[in-house]
PDB file of N, CA and C in Angstrom:
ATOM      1  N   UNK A   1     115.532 113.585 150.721  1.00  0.00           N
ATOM      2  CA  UNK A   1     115.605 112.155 150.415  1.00  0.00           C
ATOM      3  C   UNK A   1     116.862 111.591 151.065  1.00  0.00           C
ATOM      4  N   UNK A   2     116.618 110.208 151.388  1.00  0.00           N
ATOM      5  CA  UNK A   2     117.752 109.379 152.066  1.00  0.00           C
ATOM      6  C   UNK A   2     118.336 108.348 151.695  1.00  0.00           C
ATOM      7  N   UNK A   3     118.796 108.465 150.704  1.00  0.00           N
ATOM      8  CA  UNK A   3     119.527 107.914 149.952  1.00  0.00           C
ATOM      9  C   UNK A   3     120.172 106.121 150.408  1.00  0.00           C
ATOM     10  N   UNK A   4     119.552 105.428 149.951  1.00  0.00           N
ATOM     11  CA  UNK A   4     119.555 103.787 150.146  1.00  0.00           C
ATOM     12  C   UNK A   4     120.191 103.251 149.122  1.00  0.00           C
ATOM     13  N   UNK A   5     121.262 102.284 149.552  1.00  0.00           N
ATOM     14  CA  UNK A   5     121.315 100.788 148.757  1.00  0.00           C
ATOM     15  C   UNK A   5     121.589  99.770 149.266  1.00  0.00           C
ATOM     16  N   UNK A   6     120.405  99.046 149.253  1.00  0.00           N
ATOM     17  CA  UNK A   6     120.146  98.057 149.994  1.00  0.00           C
ATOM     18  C   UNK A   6     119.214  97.408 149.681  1.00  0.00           C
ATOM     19  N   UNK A   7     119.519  95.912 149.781  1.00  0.00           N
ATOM     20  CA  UNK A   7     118.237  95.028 149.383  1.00  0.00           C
ATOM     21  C   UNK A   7     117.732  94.425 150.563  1.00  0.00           C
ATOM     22  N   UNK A   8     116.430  94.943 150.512  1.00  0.00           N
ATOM     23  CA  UNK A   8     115.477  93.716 151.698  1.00  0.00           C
ATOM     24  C   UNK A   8     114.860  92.519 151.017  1.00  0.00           C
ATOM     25  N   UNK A   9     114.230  91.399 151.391  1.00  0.00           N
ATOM     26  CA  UNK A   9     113.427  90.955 151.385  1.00  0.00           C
ATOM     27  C   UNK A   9     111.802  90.496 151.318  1.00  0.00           C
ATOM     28  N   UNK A  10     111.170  90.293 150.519  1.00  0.00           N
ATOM     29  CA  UNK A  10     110.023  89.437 150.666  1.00  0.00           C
ATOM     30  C   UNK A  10     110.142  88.303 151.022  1.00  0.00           C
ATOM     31  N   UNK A  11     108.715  88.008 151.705  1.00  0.00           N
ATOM     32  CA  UNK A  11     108.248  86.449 152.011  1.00  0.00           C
ATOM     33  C   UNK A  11     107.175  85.862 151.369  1.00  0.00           C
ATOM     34  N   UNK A  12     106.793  86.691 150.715  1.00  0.00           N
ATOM     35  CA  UNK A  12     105.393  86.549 150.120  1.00  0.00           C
ATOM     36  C   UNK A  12     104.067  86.134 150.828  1.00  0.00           C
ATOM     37  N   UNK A  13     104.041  86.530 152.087  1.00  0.00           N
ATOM     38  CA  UNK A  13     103.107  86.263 152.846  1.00  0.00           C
ATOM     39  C   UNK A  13     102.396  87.960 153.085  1.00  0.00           C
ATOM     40  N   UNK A  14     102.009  88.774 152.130  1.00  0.00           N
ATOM     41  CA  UNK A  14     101.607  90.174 151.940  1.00  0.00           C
ATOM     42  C   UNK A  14     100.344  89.521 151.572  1.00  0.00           C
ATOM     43  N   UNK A  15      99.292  89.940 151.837  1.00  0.00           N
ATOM     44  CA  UNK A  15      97.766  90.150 150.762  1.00  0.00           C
ATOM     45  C   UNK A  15      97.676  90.681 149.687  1.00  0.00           C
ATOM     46  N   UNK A  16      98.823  91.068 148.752  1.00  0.00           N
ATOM     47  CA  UNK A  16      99.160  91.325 147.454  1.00  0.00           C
ATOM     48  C   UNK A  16      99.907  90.801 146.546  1.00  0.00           C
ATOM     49  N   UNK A  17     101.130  90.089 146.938  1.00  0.00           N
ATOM     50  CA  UNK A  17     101.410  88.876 146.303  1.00  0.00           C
ATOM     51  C   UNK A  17     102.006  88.622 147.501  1.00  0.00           C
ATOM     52  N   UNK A  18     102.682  87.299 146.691  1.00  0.00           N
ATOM     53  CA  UNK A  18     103.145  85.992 147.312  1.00  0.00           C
ATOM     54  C   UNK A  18     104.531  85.673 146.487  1.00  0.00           C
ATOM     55  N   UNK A  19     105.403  86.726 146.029  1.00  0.00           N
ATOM     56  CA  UNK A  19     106.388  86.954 145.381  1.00  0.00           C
ATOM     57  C   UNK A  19     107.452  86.771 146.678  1.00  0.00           C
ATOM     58  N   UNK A  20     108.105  86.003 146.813  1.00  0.00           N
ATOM     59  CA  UNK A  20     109.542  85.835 147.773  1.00  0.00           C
ATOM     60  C   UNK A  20     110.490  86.473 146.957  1.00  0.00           C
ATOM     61  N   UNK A  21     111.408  87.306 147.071  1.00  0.00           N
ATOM     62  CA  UNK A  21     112.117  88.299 146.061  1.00  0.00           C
ATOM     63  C   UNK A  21     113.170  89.344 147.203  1.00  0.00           C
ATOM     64  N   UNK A  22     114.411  89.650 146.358  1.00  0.00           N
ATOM     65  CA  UNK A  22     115.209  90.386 147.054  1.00  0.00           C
ATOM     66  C   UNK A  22     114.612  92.008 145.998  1.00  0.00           C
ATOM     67  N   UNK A  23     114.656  92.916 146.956  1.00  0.00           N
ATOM     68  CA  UNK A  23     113.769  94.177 146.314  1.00  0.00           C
ATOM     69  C   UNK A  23     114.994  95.256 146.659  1.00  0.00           C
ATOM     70  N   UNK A  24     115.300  96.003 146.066  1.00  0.00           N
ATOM     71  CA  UNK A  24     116.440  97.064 145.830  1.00  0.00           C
ATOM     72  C   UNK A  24     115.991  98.516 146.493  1.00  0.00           C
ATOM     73  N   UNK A  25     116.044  98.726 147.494  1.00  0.00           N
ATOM     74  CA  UNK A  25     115.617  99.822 147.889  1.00  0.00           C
ATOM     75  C   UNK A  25     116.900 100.855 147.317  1.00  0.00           C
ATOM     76  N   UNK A  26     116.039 101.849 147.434  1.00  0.00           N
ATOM     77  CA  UNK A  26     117.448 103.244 146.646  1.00  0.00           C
ATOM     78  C   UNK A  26     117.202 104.518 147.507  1.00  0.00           C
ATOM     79  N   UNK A  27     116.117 104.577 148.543  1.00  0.00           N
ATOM     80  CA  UNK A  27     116.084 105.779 148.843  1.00  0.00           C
ATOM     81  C   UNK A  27     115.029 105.606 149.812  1.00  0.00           C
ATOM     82  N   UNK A  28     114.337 106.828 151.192  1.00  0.00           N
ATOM     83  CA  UNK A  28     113.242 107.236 151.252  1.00  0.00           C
ATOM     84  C   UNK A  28     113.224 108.496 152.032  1.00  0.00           C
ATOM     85  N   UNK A  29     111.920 108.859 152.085  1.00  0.00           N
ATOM     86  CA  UNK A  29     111.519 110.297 152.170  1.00  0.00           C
ATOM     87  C   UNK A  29     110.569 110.437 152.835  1.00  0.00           C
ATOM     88  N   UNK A  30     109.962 111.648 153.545  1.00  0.00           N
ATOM     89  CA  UNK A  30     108.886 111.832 154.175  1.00  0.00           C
ATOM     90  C   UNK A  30     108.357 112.718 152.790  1.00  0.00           C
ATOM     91  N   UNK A  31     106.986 112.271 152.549  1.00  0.00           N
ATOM     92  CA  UNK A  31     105.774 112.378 152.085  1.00  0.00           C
ATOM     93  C   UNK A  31     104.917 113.596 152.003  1.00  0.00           C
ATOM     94  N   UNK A  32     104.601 113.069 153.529  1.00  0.00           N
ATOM     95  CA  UNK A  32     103.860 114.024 154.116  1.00  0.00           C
ATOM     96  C   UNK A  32     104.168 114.504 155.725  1.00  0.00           C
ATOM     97  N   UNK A  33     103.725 115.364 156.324  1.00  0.00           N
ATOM     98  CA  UNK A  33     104.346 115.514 158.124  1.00  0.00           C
ATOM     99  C   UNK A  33     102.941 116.282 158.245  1.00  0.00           C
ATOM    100  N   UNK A  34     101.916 116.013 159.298  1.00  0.00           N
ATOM    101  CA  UNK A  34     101.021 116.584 159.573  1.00  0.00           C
ATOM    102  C   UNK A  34     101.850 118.180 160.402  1.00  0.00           C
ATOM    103  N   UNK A  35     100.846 118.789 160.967  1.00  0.00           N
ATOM    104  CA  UNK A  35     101.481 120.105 161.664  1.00  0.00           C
ATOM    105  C   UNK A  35     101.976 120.048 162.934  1.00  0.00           C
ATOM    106  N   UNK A  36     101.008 119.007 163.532  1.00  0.00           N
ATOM    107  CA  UNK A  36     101.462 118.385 164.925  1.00  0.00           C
ATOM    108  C   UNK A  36     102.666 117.708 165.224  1.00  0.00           C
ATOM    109  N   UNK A  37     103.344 117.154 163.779  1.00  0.00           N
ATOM    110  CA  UNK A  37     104.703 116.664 163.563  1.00  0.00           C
ATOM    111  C   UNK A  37     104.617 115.409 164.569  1.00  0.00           C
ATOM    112  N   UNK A  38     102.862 114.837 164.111  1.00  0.00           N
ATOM    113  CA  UNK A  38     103.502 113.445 165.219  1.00  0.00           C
ATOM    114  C   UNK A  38     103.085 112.411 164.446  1.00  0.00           C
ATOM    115  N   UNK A  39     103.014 112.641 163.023  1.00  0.00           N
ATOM    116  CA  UNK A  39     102.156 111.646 162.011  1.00  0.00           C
ATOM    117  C   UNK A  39     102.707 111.902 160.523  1.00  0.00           C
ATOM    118  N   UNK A  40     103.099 111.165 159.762  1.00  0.00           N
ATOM    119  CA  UNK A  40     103.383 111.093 158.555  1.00  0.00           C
ATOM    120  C   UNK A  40     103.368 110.364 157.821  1.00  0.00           C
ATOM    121  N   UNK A  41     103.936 110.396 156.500  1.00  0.00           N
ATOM    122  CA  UNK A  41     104.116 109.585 155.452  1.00  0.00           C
ATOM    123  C   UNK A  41     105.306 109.172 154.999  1.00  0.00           C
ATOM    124  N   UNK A  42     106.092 108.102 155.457  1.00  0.00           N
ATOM    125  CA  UNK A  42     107.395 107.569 155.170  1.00  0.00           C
ATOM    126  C   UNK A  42     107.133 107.248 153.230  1.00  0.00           C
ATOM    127  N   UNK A  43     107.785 107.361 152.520  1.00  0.00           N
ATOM    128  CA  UNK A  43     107.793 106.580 151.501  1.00  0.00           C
ATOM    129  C   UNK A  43     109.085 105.922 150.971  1.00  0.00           C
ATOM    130  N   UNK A  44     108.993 104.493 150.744  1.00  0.00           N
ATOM    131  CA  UNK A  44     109.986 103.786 150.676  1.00  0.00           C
ATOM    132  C   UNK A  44     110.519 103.509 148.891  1.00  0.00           C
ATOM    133  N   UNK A  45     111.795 104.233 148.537  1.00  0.00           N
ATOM    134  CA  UNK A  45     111.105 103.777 147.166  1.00  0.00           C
ATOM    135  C   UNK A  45     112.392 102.610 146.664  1.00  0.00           C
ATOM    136  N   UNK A  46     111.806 101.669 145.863  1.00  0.00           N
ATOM    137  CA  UNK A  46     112.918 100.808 144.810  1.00  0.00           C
ATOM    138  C   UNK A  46     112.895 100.544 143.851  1.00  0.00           C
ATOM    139  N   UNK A  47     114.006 100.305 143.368  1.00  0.00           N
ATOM    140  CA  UNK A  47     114.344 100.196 142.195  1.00  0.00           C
ATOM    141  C   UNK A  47     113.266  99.152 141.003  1.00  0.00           C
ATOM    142  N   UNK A  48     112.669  99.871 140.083  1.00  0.00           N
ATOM    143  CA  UNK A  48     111.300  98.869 139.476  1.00  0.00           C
ATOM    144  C   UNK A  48     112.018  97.807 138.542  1.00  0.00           C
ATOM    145  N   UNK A  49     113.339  97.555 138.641  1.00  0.00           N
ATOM    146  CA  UNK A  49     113.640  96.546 137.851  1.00  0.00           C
ATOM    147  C   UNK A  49     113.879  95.486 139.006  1.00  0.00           C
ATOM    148  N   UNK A  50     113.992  95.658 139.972  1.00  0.00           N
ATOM    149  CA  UNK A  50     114.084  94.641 140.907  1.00  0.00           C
ATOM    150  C   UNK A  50     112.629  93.763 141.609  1.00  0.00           C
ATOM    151  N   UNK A  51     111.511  94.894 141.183  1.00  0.00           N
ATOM    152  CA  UNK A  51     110.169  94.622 141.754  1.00  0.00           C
ATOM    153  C   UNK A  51     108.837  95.793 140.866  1.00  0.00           C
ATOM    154  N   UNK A  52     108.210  95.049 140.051  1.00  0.00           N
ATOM    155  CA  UNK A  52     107.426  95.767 139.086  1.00  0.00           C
ATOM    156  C   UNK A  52     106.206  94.750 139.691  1.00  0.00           C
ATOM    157  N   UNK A  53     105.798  95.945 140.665  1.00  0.00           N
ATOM    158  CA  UNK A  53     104.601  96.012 140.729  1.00  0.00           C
ATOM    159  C   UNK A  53     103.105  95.537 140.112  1.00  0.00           C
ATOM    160  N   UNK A  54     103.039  95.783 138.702  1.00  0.00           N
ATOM    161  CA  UNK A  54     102.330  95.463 138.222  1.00  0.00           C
ATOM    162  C   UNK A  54     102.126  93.564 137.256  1.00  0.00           C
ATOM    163  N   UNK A  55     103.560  93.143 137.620  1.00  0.00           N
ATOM    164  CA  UNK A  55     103.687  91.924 137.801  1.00  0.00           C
ATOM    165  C   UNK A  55     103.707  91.106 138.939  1.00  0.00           C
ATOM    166  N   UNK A  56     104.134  91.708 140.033  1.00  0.00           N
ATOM    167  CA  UNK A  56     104.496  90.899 141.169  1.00  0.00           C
ATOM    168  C   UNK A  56     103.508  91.533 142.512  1.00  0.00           C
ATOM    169  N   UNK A  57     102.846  92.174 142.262  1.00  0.00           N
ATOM    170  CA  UNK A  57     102.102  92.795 143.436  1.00  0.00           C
ATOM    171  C   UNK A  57     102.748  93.547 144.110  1.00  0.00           C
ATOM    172  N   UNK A  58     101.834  93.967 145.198  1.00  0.00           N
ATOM    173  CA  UNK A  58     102.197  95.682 145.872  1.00  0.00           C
ATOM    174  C   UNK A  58     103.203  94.490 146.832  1.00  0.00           C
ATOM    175  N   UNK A  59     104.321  95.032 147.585  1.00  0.00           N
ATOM    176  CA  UNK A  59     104.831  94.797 148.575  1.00  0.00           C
ATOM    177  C   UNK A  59     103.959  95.001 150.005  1.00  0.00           C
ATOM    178  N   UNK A  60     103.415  95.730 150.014  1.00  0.00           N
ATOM    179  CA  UNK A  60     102.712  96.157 150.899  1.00  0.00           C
ATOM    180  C   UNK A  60     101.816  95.328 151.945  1.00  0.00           C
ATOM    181  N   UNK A  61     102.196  95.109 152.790  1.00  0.00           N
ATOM    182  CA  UNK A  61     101.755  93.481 153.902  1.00  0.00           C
ATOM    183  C   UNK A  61     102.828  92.458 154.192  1.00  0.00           C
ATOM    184  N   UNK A  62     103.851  92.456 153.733  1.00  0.00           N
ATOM    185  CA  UNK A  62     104.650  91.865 153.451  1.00  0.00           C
ATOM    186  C   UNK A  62     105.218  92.296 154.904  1.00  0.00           C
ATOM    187  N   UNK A  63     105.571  90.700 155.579  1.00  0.00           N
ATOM    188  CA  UNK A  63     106.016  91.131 156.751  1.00  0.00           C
ATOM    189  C   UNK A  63     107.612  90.532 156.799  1.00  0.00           C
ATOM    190  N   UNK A  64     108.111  90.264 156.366  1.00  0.00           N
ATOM    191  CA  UNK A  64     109.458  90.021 156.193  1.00  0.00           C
ATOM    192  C   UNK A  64     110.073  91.732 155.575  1.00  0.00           C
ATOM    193  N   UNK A  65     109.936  91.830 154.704  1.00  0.00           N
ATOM    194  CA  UNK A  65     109.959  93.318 154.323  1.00  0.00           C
ATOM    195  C   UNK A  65     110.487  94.131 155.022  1.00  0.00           C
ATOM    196  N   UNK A  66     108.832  94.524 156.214  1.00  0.00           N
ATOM    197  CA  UNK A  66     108.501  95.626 156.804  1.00  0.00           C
ATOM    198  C   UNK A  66     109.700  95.242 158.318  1.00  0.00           C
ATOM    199  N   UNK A  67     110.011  94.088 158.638  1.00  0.00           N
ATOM    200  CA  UNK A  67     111.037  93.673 159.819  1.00  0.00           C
ATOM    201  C   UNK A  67     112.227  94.332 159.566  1.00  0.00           C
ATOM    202  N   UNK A  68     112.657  93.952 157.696  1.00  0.00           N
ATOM    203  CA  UNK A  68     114.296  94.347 157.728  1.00  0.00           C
ATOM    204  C   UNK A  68     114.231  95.748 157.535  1.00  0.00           C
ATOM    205  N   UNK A  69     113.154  96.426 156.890  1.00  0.00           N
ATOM    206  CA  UNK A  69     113.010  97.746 156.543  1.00  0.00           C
ATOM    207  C   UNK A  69     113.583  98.582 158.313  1.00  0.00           C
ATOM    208  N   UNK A  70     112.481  97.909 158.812  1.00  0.00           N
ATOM    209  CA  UNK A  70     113.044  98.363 160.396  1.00  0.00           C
ATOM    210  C   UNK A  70     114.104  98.171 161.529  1.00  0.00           C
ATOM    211  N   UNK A  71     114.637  97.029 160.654  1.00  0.00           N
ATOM    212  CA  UNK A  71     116.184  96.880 161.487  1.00  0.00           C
ATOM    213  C   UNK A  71     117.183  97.530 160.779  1.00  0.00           C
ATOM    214  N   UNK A  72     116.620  98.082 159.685  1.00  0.00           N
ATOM    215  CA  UNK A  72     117.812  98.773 159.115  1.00  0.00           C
ATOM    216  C   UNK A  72     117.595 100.107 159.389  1.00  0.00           C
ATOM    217  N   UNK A  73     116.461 100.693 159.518  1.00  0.00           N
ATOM    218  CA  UNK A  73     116.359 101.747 160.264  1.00  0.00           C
ATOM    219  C   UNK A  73     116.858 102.238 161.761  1.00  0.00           C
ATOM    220  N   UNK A  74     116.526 101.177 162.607  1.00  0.00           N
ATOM    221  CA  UNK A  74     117.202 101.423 163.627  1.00  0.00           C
ATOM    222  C   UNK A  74     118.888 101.198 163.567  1.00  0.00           C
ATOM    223  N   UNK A  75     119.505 100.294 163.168  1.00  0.00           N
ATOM    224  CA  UNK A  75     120.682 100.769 162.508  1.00  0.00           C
ATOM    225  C   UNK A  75     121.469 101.565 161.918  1.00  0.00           C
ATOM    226  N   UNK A  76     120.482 102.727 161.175  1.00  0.00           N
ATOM    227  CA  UNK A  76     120.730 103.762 160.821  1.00  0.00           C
ATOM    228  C   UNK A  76     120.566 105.166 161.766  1.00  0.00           C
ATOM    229  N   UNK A  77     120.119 104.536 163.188  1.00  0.00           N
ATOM    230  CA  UNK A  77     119.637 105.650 164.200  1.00  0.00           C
ATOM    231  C   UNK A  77     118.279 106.324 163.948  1.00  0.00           C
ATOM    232  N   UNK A  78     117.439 105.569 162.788  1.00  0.00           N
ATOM    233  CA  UNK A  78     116.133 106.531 162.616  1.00  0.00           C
ATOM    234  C   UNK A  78     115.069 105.684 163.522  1.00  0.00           C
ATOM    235  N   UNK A  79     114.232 106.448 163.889  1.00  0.00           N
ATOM    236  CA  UNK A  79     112.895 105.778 164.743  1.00  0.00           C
ATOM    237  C   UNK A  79     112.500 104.671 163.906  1.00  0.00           C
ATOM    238  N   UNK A  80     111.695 103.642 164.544  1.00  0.00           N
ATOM    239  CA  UNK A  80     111.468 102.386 164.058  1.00  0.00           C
ATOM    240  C   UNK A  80     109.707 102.632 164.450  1.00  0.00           C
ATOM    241  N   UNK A  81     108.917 103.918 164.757  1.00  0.00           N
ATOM    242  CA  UNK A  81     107.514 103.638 164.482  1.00  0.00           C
ATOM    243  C   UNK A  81     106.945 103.889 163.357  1.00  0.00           C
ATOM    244  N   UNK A  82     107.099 102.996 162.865  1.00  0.00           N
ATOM    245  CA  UNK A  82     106.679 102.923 161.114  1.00  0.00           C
ATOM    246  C   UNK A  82     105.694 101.548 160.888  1.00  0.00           C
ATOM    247  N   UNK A  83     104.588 101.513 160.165  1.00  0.00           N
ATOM    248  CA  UNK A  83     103.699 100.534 159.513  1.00  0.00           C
ATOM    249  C   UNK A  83     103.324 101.055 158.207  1.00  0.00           C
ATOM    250  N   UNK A  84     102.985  99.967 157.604  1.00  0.00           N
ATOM    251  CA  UNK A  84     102.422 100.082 156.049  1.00  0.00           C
ATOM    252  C   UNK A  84     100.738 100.976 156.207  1.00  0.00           C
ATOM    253  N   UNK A  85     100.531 102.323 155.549  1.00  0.00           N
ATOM    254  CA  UNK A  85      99.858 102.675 155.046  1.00  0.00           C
ATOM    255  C   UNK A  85      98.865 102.133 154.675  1.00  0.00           C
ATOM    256  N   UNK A  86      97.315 102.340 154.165  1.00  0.00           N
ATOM    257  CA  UNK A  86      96.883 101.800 153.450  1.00  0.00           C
ATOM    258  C   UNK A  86      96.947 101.366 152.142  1.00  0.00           C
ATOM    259  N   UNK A  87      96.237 100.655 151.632  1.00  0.00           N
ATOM    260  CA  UNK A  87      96.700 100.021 150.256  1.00  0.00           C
ATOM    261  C   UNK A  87      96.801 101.228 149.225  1.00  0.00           C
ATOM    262  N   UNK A  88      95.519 101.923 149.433  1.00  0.00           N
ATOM    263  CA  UNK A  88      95.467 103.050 148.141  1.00  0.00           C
ATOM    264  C   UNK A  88      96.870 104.010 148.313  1.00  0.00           C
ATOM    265  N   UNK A  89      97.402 104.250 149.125  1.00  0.00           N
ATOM    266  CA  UNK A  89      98.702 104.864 149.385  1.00  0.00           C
ATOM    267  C   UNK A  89      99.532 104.273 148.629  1.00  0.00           C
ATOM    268  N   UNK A  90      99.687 102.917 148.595  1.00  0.00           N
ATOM    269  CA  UNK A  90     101.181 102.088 147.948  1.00  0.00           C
ATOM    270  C   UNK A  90     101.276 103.133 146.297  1.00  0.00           C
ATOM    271  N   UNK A  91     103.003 102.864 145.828  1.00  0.00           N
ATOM    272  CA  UNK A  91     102.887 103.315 144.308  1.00  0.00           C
ATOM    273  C   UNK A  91     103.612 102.605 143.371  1.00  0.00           C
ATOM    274  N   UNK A  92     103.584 102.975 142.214  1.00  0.00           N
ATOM    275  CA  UNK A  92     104.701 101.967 141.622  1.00  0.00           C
ATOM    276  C   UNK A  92     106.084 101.866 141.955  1.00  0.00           C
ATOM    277  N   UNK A  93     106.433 102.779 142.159  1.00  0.00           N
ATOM    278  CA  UNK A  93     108.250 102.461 142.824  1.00  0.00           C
ATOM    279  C   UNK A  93     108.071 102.594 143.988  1.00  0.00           C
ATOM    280  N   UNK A  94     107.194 102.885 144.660  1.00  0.00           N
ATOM    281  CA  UNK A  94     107.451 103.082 146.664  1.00  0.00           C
ATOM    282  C   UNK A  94     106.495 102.433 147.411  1.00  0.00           C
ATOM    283  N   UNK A  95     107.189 102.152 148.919  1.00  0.00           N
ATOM    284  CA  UNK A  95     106.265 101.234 149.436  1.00  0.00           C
ATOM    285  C   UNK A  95     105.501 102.917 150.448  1.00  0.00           C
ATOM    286  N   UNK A  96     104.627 102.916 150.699  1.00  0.00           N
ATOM    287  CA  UNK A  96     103.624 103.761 151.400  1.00  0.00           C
ATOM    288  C   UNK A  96     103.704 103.484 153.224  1.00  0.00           C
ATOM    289  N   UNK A  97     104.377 103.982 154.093  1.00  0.00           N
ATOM    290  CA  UNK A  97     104.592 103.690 155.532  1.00  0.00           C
ATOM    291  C   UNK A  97     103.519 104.555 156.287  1.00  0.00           C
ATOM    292  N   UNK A  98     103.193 104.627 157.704  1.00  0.00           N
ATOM    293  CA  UNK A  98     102.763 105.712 158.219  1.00  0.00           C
ATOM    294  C   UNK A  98     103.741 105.728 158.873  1.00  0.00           C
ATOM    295  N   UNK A  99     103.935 107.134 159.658  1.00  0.00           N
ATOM    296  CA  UNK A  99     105.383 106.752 160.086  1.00  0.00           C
ATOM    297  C   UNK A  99     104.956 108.054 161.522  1.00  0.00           C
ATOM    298  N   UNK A 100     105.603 107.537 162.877  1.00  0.00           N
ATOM    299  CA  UNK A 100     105.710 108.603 164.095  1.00  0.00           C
ATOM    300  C   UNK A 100     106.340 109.439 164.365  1.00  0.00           C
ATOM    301  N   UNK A 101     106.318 110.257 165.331  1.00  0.00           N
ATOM    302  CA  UNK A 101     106.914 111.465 165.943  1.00  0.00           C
ATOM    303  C   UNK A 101     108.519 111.146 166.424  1.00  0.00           C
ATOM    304  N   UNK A 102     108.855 109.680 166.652  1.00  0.00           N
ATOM    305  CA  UNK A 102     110.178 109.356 166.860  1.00  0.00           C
ATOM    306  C   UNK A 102     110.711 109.092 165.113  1.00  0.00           C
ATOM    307  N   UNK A 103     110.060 108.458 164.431  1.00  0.00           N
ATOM    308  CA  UNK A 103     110.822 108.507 162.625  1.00  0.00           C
ATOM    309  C   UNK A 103     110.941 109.990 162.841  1.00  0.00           C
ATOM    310  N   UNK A 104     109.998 110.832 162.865  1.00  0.00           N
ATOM    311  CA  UNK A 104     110.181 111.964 162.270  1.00  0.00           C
ATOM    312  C   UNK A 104     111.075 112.790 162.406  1.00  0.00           C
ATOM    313  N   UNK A 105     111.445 113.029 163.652  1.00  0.00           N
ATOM    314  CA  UNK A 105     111.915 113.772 164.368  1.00  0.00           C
ATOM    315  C   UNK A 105     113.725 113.359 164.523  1.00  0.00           C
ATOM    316  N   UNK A 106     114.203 112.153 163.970  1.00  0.00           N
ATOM    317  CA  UNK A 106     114.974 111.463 163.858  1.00  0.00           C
ATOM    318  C   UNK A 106     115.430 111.586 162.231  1.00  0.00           C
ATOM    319  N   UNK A 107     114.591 111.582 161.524  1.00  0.00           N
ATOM    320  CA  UNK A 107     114.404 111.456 160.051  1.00  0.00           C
ATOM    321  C   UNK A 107     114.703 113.168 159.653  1.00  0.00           C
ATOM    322  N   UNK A 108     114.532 114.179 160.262  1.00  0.00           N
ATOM    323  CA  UNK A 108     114.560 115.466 160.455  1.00  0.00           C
ATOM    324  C   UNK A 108     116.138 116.171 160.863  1.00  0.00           C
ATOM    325  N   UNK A 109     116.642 114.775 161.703  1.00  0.00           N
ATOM    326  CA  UNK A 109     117.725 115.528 162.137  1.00  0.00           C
ATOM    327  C   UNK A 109     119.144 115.260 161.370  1.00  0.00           C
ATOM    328  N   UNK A 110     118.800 113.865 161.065  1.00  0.00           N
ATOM    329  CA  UNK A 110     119.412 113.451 160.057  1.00  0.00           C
ATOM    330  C   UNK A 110     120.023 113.811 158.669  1.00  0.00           C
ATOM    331  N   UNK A 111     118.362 114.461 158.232  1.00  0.00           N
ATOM    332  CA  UNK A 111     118.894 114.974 156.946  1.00  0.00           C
ATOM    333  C   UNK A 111     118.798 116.959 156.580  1.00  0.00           C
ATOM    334  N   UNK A 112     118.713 116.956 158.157  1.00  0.00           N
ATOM    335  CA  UNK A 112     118.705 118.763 157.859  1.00  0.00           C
ATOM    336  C   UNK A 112     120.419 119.316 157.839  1.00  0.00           C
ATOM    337  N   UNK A 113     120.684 120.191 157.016  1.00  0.00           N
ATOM    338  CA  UNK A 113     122.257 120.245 156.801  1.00  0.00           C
ATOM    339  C   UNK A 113     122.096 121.541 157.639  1.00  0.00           C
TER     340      UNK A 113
END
């Protein structure tokens, strides 16, 4: 895990809500890593007092979000090929990414001690 604090943004222009909101990220992680190591599962997770889901909708579509999510990634030196997952992926504290062979491999080097 990669340890975040940082707040991004909504715009509320997602197909799940329409919540404009500063959202508390605290962390994320790879998921999943296929074997080919060129496909995965980013998961983004935040803080549920900042964004409860089950009031405010999935984040998930949310393209203000998914911009700063990725400028802060590349800021952080991690790959920036990352998109939102499908919906059934999203969870209550995490946003669901698919994520590439440059996240990964970046995301890998980062946090291997």
């Amino acid at each position: 895990m990669f340890a975040v604090d940082k707040s991004f943004n909504t715009s509320g222009n997602g197909y799940w809500s329409r919540a404009v909101k500063s959202v508390k990220v605290t962390g994320f992680d790879l998921g999943y890593v296929n074997d080919e190591v060129d496909f995965g599962e980013l998961c983004v997770y935040f803080d549920t007092a900042s964004w409860d889901v089950n009031r405010l909708g999935l984040i998930y579509t949310d393209k203000q979000f998914l911009a700063e999510l990725k400028t802060f990634l590349a800021e952080q030196g991690f790959g920036t090929d990352v998109s939102y997952s499908e919906q059934g992926m999203q969870g209550e504290e995490y946003v669901s990414l698919d994520c590439g062979p440059e996240f990964i491999k970046s995301f890998q080097q980062q946090t291997t001690v």
